[in-house]
N, C-alpha and C. Protein backbone atom coordinates (compact mmCIF):
# COMPACT_ATOMS: atom_id res chain seq x y z
N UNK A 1 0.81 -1.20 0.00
CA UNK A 1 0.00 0.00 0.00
C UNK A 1 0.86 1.27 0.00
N UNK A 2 1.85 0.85 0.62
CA UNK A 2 3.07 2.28 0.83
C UNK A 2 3.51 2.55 -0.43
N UNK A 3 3.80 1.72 -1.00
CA UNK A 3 4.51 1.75 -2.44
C UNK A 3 3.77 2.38 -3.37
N UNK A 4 2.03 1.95 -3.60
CA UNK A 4 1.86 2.45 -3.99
C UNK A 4 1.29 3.81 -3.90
N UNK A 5 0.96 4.30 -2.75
CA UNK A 5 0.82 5.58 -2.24
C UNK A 5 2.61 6.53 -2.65
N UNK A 6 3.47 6.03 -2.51
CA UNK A 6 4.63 6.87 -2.86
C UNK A 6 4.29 6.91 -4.34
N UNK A 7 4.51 5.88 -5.26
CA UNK A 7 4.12 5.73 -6.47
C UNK A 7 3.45 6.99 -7.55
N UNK A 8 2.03 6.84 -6.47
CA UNK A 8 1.32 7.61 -7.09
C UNK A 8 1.50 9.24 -6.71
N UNK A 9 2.22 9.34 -5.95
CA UNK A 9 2.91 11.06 -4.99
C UNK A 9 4.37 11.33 -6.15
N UNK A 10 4.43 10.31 -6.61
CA UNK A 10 6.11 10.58 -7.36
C UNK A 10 5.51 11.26 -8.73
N UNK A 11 4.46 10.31 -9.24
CA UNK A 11 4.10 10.90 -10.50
C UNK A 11 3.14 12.40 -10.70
N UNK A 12 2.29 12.49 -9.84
CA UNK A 12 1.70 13.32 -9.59
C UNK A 12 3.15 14.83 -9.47
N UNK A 13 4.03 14.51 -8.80
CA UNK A 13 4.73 15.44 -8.82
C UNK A 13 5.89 15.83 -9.59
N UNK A 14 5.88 14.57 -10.66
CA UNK A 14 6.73 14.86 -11.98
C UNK A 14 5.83 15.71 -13.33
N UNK A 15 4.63 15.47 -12.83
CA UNK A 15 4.06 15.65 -13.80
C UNK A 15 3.47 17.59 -13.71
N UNK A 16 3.48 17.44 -12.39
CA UNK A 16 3.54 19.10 -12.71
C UNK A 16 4.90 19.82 -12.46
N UNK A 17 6.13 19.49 -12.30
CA UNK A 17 7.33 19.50 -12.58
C UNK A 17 7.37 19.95 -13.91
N UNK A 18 6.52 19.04 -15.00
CA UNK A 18 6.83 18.88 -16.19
C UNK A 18 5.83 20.28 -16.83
N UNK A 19 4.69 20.08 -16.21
CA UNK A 19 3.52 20.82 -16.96
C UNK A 19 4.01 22.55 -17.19
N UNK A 20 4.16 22.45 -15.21
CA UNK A 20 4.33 24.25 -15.09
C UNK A 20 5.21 25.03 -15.90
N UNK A 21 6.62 24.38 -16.05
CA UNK A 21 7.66 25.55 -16.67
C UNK A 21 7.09 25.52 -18.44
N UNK A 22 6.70 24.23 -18.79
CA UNK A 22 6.19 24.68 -19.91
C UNK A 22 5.23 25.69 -20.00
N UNK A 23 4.28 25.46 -19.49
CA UNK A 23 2.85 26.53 -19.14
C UNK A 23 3.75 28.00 -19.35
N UNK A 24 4.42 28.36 -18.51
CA UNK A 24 5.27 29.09 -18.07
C UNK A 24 6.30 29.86 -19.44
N UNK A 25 6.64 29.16 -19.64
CA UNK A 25 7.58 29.26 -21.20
C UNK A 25 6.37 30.00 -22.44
N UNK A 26 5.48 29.07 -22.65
CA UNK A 26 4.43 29.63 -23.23
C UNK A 26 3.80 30.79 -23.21
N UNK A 27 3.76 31.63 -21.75
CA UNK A 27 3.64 32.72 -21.63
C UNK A 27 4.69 33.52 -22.01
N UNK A 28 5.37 33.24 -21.46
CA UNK A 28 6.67 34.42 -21.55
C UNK A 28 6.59 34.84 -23.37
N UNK A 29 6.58 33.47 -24.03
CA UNK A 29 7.12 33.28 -25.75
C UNK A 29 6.24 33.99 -25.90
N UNK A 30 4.93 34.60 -26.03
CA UNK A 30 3.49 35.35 -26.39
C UNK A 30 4.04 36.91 -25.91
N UNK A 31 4.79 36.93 -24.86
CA UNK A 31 4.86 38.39 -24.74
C UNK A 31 6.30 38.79 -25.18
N UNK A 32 6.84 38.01 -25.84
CA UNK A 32 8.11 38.70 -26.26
C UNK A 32 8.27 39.25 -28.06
N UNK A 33 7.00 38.44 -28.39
CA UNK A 33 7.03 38.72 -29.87
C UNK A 33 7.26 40.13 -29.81
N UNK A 34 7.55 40.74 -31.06
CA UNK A 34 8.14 42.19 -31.55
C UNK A 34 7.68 42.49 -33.10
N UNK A 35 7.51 43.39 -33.49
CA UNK A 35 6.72 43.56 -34.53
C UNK A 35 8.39 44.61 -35.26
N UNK A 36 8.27 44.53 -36.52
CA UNK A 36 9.27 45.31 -37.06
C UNK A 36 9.37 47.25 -36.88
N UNK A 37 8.07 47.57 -36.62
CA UNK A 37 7.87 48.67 -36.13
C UNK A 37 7.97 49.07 -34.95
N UNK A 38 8.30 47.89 -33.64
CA UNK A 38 8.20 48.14 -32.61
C UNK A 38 10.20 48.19 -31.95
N UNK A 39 10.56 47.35 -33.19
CA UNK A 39 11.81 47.50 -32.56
C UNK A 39 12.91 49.27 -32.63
N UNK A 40 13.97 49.12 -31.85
CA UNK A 40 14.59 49.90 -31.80
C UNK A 40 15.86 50.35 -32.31
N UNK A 41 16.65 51.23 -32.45
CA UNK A 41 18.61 50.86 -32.86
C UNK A 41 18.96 51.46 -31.42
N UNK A 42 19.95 50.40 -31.56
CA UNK A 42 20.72 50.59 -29.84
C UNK A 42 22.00 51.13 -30.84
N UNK A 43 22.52 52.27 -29.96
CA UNK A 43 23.94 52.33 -30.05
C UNK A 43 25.08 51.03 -29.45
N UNK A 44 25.84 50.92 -30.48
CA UNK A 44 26.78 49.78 -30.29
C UNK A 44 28.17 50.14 -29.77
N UNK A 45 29.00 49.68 -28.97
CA UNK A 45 30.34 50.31 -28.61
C UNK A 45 31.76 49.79 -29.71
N UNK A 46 31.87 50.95 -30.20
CA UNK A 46 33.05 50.15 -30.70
C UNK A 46 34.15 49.10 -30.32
N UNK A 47 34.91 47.98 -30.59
CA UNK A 47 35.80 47.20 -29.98
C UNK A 47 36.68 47.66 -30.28
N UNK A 48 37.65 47.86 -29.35
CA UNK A 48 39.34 48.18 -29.85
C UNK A 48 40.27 47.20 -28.76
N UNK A 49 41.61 47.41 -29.23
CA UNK A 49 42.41 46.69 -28.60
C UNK A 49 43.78 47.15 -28.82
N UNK A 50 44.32 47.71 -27.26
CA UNK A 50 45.99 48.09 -27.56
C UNK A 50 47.00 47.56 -27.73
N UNK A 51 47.99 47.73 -28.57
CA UNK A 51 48.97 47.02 -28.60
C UNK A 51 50.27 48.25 -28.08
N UNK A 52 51.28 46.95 -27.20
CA UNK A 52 52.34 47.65 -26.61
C UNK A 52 53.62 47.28 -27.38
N UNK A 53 54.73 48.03 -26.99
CA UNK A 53 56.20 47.82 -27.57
C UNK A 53 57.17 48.67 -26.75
N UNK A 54 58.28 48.15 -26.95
CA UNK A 54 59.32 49.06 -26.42
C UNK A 54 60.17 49.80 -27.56
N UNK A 55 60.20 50.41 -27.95
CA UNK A 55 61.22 51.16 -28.88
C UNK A 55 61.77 52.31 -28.16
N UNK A 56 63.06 52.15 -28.63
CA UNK A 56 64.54 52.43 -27.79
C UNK A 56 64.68 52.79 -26.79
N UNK A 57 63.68 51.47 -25.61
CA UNK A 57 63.50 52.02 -24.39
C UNK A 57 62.78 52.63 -23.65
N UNK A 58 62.11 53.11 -24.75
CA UNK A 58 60.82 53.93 -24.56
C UNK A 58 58.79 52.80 -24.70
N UNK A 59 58.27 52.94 -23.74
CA UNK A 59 57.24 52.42 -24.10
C UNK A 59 55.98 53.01 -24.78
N UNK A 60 55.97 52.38 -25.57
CA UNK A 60 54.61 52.75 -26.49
C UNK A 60 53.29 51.83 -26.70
N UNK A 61 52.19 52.51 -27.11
CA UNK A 61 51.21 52.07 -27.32
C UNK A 61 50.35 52.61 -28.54
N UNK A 62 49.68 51.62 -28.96
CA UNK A 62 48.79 51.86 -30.58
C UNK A 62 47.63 51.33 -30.17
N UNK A 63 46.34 52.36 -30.29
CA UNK A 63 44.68 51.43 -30.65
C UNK A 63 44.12 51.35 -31.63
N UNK A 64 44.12 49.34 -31.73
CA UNK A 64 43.41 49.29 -32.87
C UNK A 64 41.97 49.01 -32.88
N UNK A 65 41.43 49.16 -34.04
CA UNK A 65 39.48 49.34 -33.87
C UNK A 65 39.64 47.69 -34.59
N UNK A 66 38.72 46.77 -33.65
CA UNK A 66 38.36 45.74 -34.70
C UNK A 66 37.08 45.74 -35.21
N UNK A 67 36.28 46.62 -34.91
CA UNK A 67 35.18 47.06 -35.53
C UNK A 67 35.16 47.20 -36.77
N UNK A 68 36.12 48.22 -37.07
CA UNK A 68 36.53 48.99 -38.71
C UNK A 68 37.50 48.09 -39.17
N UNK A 69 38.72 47.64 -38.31
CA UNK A 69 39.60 46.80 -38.97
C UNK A 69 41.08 48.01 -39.15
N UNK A 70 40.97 48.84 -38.43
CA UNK A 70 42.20 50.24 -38.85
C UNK A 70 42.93 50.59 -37.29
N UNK A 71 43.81 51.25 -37.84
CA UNK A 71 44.27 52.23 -36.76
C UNK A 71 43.63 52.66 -36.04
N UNK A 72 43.47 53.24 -35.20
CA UNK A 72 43.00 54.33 -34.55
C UNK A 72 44.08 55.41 -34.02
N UNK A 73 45.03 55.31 -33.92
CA UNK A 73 46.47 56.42 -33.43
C UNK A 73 47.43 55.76 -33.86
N UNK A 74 48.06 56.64 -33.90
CA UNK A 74 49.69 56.37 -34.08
C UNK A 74 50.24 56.18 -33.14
N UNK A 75 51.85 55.40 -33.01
CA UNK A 75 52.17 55.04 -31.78
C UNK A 75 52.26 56.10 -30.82
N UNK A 76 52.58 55.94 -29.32
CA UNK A 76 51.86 57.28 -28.64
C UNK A 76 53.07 56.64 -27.22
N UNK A 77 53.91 57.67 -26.89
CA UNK A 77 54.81 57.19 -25.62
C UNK A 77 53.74 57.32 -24.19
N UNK A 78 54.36 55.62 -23.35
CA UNK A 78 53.41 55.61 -22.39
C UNK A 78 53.95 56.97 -21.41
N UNK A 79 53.64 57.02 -20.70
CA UNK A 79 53.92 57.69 -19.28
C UNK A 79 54.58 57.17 -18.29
């Protein structure tokens, strides 16, 4: 009788385990739709990345944009 009293407590509670987050999911997916008129333009940050060196002792640095794919400065002595 125990067994099947656990039995029937195990499934009962897989099964809304299972039901709710779907239920759940379903909502959310209905309110996220977006219509082409509704969306927005976000400003984007450009990526860059410095590169270091020593020339004659001196340290330097260059930023490059990988956004554009270019320079951004010329080499520039650190401080």
């Amino acid at each position: 009788m125990k067994k099947r009293l656990v039995t029937y407590l195990f499934v009962v509670v897989m099964a809304f385990s299972v039901a709710i987050p779907v239920m759940a999911a379903e909502v959310v997916e209905a309110e996220t739709k977006y219509t082409m008129t509704e969306q927005e333009i976000a400003p984007r940050t450009e990526m860059t990345r410095i590169y270091w060196r020593n020339h004659n002792g001196q340290v330097q640095f260059r930023v490059w944009s990988i956004t554009n794919g270019r320079w951004l400065t010329d080499w520039t002595n650190a401080v």
